[in-house]
Protein backbone atom coordinates (compact mmCIF):
# COMPACT_ATOMS: atom_id res chain seq x y z
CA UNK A 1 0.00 0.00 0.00
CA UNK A 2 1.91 3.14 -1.76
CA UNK A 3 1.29 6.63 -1.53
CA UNK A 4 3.10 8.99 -4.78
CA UNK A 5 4.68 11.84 -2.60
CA UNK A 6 3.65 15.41 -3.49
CA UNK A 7 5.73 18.43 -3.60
CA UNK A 8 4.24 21.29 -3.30
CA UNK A 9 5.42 24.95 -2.74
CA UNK A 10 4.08 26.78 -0.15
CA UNK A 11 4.74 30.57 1.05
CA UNK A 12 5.88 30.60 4.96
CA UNK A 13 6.91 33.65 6.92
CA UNK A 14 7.34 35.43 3.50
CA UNK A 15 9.84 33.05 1.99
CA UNK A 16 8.82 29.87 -0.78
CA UNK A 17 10.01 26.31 0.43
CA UNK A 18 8.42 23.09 -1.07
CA UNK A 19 6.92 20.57 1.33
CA UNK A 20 7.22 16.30 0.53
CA UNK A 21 4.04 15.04 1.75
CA UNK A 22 1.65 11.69 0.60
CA UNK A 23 -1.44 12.67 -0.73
CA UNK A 24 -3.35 11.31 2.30
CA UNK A 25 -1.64 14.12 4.79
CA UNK A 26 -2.28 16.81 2.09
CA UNK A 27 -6.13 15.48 2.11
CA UNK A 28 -5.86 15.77 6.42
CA UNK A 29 -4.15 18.76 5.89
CA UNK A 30 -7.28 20.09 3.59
CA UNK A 31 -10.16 19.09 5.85
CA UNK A 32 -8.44 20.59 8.99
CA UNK A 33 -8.15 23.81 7.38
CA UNK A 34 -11.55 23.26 6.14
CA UNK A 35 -12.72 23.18 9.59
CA UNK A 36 -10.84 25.72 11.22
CA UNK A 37 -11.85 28.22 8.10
CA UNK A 38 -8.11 29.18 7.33
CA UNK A 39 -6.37 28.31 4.55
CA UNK A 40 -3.63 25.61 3.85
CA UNK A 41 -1.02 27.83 3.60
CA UNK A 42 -1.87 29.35 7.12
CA UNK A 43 -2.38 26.61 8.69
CA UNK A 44 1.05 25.47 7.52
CA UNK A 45 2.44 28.86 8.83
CA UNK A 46 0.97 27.93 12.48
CA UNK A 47 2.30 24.51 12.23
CA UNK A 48 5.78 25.84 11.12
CA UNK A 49 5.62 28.64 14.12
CA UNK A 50 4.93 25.73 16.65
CA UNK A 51 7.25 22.63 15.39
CA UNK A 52 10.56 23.68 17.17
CA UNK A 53 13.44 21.71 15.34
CA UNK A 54 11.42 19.30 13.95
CA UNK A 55 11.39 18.93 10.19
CA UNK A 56 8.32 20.52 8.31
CA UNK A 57 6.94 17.64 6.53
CA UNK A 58 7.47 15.56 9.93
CA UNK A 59 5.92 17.94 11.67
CA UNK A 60 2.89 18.01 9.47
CA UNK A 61 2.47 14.77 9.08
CA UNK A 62 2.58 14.44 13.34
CA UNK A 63 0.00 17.23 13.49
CA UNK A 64 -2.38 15.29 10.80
CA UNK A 65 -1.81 12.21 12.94
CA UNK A 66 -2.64 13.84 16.17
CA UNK A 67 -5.62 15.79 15.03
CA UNK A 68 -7.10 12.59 13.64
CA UNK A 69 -6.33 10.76 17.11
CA UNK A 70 -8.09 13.60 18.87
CA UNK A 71 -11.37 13.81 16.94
CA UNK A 72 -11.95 9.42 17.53
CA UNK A 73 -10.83 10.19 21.02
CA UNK A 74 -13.79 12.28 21.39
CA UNK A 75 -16.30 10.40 19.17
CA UNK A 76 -15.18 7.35 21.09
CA UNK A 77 -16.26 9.87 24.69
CA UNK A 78 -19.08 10.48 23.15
CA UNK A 79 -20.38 7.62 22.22
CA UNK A 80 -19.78 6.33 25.86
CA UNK A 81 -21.61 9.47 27.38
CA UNK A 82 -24.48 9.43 25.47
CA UNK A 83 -25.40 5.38 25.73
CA UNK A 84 -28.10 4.70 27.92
């Protein structure tokens, strides 16, 4: 089970840089932004702001991963809270 890596150039703190991604995290990346009502390229920008010395794409790809483990944390909560 392969996923073709993107490249895609993105604009971050005023300066271009190209991000290496799998489509899948470009798709997570998509609906988050979605949700929040920002754009991809801003939501990149907070991502980049907050990631320390990790590497962009890892950091990405961590932030996809943990945004997905928080929304079936809470679908899993409530399900439990609202059972009979």
């Amino acid at each position: 089970m392969g996923f073709a890596v993107l490249k895609r150039s993105v604009s971050i703190a005023g300066h271009r840089t190209s991000i290496s991604l799998e489509e899948p995290f470009w798709e997570g990346l998509r609906e988050i932004a979605e949700r929040e009502k920002i754009s991809v390229q801003a939501l990149i920008g907070r991502i980049d702001a907050e990631r320390g010395e990790q590497n962009l794409s890892s950091a990405i790809r961590v932030f996809v991963l943990n945004d997905l483990r928080g929304r079936l944390v809470s679908d899993a909560d409530q399900r439990i809270g609202g059972a009979p």
